[in-house]
Protein backbone atom coordinates (compact mmCIF):
# COMPACT_ATOMS: atom_id res chain seq x y z
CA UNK A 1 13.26 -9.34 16.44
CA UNK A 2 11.10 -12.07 17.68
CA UNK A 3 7.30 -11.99 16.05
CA UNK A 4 6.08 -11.02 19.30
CA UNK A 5 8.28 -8.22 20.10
CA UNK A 6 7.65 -7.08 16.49
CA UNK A 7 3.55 -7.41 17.16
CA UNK A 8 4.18 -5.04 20.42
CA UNK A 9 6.28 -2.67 18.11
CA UNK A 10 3.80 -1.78 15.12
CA UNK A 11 0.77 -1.83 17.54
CA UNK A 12 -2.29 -3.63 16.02
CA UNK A 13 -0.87 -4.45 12.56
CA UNK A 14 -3.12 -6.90 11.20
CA UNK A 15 -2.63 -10.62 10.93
CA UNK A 16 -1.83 -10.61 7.64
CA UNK A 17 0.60 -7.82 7.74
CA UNK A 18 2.61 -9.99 10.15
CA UNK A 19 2.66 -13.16 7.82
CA UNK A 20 4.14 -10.98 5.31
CA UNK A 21 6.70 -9.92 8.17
CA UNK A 22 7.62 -13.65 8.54
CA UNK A 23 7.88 -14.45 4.98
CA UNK A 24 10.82 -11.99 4.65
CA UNK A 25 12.10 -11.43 0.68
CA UNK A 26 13.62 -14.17 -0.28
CA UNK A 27 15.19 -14.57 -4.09
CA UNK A 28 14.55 -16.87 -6.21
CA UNK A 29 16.72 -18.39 -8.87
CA UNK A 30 13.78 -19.04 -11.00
CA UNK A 31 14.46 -15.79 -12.31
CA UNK A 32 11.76 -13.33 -10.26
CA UNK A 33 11.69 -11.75 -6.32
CA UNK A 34 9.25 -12.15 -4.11
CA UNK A 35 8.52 -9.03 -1.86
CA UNK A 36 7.76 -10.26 1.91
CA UNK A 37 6.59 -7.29 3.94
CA UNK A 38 9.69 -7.26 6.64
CA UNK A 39 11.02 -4.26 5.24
CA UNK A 40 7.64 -2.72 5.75
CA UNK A 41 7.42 -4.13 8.85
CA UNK A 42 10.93 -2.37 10.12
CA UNK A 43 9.51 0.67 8.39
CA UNK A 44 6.82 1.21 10.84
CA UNK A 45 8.68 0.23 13.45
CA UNK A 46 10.91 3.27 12.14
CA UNK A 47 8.56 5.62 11.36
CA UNK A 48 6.70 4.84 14.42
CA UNK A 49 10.05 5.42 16.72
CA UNK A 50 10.91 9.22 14.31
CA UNK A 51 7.19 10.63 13.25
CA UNK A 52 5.05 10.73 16.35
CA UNK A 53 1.97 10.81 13.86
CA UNK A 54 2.77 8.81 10.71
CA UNK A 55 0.74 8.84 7.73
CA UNK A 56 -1.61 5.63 6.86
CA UNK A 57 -3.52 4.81 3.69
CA UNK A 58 -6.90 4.14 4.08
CA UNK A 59 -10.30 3.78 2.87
CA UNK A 60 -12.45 6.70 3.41
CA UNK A 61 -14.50 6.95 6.63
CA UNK A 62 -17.44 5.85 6.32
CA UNK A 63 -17.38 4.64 2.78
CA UNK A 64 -16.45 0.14 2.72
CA UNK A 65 -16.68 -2.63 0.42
CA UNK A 66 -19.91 -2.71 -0.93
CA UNK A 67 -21.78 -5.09 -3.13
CA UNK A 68 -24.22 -4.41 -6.12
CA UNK A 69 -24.97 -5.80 -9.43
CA UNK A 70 -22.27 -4.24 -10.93
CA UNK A 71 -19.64 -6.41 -8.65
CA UNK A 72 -17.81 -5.46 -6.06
CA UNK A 73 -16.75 -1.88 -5.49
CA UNK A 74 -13.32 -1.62 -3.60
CA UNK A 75 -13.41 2.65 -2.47
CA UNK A 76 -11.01 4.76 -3.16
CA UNK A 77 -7.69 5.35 -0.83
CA UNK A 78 -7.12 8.34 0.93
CA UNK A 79 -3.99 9.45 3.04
CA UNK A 80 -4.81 10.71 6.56
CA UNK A 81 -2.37 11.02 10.06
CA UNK A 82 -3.14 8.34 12.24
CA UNK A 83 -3.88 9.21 15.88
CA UNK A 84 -1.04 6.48 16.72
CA UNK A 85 2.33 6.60 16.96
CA UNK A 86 2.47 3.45 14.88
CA UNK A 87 0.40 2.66 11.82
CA UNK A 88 -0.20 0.61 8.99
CA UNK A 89 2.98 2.20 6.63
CA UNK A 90 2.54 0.13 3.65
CA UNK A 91 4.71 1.27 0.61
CA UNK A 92 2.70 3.49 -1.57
CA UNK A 93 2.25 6.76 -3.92
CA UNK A 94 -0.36 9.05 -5.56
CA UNK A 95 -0.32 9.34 -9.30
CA UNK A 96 -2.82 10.75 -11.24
CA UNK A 97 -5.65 10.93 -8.24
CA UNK A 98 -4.69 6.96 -7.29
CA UNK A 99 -3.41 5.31 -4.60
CA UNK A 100 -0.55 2.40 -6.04
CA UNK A 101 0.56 0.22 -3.29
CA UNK A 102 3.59 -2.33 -3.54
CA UNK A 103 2.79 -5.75 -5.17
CA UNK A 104 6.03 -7.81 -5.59
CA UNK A 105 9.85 -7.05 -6.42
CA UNK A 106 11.15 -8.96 -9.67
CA UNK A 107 14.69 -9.24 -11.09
CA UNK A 108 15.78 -6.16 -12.90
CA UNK A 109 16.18 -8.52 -16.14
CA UNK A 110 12.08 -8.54 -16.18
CA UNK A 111 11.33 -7.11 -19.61
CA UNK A 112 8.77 -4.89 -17.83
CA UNK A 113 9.95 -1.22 -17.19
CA UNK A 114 8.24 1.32 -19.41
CA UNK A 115 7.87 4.61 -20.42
CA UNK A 116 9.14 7.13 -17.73
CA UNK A 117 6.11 8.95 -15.78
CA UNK A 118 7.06 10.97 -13.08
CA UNK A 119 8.76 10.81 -9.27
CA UNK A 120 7.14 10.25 -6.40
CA UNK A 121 8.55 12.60 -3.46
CA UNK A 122 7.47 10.42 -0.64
CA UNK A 123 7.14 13.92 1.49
CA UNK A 124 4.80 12.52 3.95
CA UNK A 125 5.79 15.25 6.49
CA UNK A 126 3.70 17.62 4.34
CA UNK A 127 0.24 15.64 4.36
CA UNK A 128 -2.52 16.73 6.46
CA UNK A 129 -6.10 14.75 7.34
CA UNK A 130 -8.09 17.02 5.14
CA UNK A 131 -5.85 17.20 1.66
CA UNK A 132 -6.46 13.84 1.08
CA UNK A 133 -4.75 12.76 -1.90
CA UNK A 134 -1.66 14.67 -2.64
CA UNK A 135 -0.57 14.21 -6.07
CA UNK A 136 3.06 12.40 -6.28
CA UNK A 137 2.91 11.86 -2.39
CA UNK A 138 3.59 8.94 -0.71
CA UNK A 139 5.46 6.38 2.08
CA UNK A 140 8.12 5.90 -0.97
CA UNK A 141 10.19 8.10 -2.87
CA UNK A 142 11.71 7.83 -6.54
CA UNK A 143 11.07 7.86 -10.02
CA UNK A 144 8.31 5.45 -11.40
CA UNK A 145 6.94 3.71 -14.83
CA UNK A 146 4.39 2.39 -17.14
CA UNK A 147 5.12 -1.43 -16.96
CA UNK A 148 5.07 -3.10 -20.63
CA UNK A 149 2.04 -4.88 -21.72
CA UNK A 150 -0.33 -3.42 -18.52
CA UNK A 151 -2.68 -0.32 -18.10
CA UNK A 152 -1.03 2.62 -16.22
CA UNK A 153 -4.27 3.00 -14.53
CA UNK A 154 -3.74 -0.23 -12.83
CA UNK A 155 0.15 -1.22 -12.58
CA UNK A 156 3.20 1.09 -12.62
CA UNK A 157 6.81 0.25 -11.36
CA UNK A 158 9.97 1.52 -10.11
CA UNK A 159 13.69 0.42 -10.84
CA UNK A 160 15.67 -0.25 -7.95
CA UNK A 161 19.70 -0.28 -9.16
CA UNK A 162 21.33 -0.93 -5.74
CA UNK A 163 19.11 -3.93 -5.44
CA UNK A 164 18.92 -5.45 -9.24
CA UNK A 165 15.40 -5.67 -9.23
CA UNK A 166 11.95 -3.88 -10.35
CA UNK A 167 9.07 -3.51 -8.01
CA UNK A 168 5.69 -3.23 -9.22
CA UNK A 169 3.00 -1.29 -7.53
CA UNK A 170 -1.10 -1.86 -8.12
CA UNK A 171 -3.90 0.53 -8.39
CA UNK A 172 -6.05 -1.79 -5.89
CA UNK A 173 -8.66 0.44 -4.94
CA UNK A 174 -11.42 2.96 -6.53
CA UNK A 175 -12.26 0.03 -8.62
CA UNK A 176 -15.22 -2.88 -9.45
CA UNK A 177 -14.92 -6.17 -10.09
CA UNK A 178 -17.58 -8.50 -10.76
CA UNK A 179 -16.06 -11.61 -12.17
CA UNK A 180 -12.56 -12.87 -11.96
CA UNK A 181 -11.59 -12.22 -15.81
CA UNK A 182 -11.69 -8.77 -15.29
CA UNK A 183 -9.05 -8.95 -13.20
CA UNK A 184 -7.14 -12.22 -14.33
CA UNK A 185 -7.38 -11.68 -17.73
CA UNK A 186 -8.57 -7.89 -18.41
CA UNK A 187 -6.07 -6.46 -16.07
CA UNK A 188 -3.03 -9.14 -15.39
CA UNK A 189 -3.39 -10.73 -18.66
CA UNK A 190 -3.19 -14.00 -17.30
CA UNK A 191 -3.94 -17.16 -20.44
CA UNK A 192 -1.77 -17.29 -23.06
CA UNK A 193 1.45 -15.79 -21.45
CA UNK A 194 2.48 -18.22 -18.59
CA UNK A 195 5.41 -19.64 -19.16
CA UNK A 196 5.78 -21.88 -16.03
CA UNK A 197 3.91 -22.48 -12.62
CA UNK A 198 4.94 -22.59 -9.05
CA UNK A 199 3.80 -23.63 -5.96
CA UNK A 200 4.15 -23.55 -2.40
CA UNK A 201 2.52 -24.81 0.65
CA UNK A 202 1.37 -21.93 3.11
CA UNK A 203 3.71 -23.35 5.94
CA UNK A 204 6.59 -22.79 3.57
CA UNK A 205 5.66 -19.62 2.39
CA UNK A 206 4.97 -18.51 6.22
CA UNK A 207 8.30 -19.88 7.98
CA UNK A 208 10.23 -18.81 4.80
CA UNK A 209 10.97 -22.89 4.09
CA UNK A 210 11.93 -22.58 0.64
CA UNK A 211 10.27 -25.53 -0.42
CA UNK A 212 8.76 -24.55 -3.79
CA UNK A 213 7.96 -26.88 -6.79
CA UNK A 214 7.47 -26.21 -10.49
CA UNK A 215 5.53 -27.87 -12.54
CA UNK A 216 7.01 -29.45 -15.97
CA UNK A 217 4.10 -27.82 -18.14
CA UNK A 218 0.65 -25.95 -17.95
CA UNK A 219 -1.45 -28.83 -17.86
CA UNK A 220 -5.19 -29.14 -18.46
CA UNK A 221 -5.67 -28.99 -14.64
CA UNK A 222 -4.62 -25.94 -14.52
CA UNK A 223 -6.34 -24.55 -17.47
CA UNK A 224 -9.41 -25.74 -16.38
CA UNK A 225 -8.60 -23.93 -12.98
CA UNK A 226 -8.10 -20.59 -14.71
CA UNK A 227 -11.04 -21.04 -16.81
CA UNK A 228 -13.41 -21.68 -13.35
CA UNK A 229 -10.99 -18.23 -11.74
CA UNK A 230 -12.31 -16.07 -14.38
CA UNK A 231 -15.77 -17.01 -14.56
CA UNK A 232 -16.17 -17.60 -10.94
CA UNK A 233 -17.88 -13.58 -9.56
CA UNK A 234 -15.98 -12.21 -6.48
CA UNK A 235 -17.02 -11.52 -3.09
CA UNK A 236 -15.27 -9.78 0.21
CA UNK A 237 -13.02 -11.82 1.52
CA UNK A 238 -14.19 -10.43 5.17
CA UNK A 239 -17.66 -11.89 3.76
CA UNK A 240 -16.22 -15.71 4.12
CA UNK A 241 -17.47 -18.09 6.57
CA UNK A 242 -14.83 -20.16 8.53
CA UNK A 243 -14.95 -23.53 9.92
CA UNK A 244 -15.07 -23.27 14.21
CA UNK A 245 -11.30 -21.71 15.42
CA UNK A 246 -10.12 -20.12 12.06
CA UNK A 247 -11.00 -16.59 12.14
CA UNK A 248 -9.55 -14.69 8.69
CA UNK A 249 -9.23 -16.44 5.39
CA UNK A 250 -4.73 -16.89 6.28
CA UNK A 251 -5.86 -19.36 8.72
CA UNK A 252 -7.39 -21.87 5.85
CA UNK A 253 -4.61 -21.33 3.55
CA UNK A 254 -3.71 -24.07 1.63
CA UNK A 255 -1.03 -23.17 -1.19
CA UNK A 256 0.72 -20.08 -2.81
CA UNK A 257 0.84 -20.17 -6.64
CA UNK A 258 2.77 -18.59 -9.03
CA UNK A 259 2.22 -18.22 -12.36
CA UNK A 260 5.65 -16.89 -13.59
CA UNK A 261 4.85 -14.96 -16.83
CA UNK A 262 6.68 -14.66 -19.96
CA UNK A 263 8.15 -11.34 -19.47
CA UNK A 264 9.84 -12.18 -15.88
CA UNK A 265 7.00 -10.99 -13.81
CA UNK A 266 4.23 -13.36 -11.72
CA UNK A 267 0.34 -13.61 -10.85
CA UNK A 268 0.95 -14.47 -6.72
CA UNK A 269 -2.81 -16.30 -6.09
CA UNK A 270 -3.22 -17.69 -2.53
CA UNK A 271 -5.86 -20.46 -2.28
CA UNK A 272 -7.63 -20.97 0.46
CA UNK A 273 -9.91 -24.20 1.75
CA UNK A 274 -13.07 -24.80 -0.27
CA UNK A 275 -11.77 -23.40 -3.45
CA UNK A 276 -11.24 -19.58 -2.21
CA UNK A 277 -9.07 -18.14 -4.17
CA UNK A 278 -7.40 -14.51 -3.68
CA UNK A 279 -5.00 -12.50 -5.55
CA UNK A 280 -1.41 -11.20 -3.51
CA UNK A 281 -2.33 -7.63 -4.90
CA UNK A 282 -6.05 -7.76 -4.04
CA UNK A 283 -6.40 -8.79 -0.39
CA UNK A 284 -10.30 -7.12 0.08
CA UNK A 285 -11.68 -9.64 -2.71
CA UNK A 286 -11.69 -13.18 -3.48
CA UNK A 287 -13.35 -16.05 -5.46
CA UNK A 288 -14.36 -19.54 -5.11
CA UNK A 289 -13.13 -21.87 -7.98
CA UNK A 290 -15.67 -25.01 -7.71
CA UNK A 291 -15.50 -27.46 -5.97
CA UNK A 292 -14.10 -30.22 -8.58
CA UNK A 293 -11.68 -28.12 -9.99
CA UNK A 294 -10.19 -27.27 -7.01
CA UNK A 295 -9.90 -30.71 -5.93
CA UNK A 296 -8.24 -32.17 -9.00
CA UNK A 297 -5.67 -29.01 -8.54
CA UNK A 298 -5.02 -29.56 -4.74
CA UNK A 299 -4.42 -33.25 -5.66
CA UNK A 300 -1.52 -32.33 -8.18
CA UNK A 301 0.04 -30.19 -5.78
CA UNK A 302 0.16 -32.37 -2.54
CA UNK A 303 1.57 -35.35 -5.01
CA UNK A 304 3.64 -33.51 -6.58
CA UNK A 305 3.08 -35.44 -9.43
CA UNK A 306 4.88 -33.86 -13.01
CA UNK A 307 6.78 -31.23 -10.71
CA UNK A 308 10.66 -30.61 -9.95
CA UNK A 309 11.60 -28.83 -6.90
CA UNK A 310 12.48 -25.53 -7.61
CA UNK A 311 16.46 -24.40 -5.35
CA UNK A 312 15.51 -20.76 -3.49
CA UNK A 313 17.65 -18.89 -1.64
């Protein structure tokens, strides 16, 4: 299906959501998956063509971002029919009054599945605009986990045998964040467990190139660069300002990196011109790393200097 047929099919998906649709899944023999969104792509096209009125997450109306001294304050989710016959069908389920939504898909030999905690029914034929959440609900069906080292509140997972792998969902809303440790470190437990990094350039990760690097060791670069992510305080990303033609934060897109963690998962960071920095799981937020940070990091990944290319299929 060619990108604009797809664009016609899913009827006002956002930009991003169709990046995501180009990246596709792709495997990587570094030893974790990376989820593209094409399958949730062909899912609305699906659920568009069988339910004339799918189901949608969404913030609640009325209610955005909004900014205080606190931090920022992403709202919580709520699940409401969409007035379309196609919408925005995202994988997702409702545990415990939150709204988990599909981060990445890892090789099943990931050290990361947990204590059992219930199955999601994925019934969406039985949600109406004013029951909001719906506890075990969802756009996916099966049985779900803590994963190992990480706060239930924020990360669960769910085992998929046919495919080998693990996919991880996030509680990414009904939260505040002020600076980026909180997430980084308090939540994703980022120092001190990396055991390599990754990189690609966004054309790469957008045409599904392949062409990922590695580097040979956490350097001081890039422990200086987590050390400016967690201090730096985050902001909407819809709050950036663009340079004249780019008008959302993919546009200025420089790299995808990946730290791989010790226990076969990854933190997926996407940085962005002038040190903008957001988080695969977190879309709504960012931060900016300064300025001279950023620079010294952008020059190790354009030389590619202490790096191996990494084989992806």
């Amino acid at each position: 299906m060619k990108r604009e047929d797809l664009y016609r099919a899913i009827n006002g998906a956002d930009a991003d959501l169709l990046e995501r649709s180009e990246a596709g899944g792709r495997k990587r023999k570094s030893g974790w998956l990376k989820w593209g969104a094409m399958a949730a792509c062909l899912c609305l096209v699906v659920m568009g063509a069988v339910i004339r009125r799918p189901f949608m997450p969404s913030h609640d109306e009325g209610i955005g971002i909004t900014v205080s001294e606190n931090g920022v304050t992403i709202p919580k989710m709520k699940v409401s029919l969409s007035a379309n016959e196609a919408a925005d069908m995202i994988a997702f389920f409702i545990y415990q009054g939150r709204c988990y939504v599909h981060y990445e898909w890892f090789y099943d030999d990931a050290d990361i599945v947990g204590e059992y905690l219930g199955t999601a029914t994925g019934l969406i034929d039985e949600w109406t605009p004013k029951e909001g959440y719906v506890e075990l609900a969802g756009s996916i069906g099966g049985d779900f986990y803590s994963v190992k080292g990480y706060d239930p509140s924020f990360m669960l997972c769910m085992k998929e045998a046919s495919a080998n792998v693990v996919d991880t969902y996030i509680c990414n809303n009904g939260i505040t964040l002020k600076y980026g440790s909180e997430l980084y470190e308090d939540r994703l437990h980022l120092s001190g467990s990396i055991a390599s990094v990754q990189y690609e350039s966004r054309d790469s990760w957008y045409y599904g190139r392949g062409e990922r690097y590695q580097m040979n060791s956490v350097n001081d670069i890039v422990l200086d660069f987590i050390r400016e992510l967690d201090s730096a305080q985050f902001v909407p990303s819809d709050s950036v300002r663009y340079d004249e033609g780019k008008t959302d934060m993919t546009k200025t897109e420089l790299y995808h990196l990946y730290f791989c963690m010790e226990n076969g998962t990854a933190v997926h960071l996407r940085l962005s011109e002038n040190g903008y920095v957001r988080f695969q799981g977190m879309w709504d937020l960012c931060v900016q790393v300064p300025e001279e940070s950023c620079r010294a990091l952008l020059g190790l990944l354009d030389s590619h200097a202490d790096s191996v290319a990494v084989e992806v299929e």
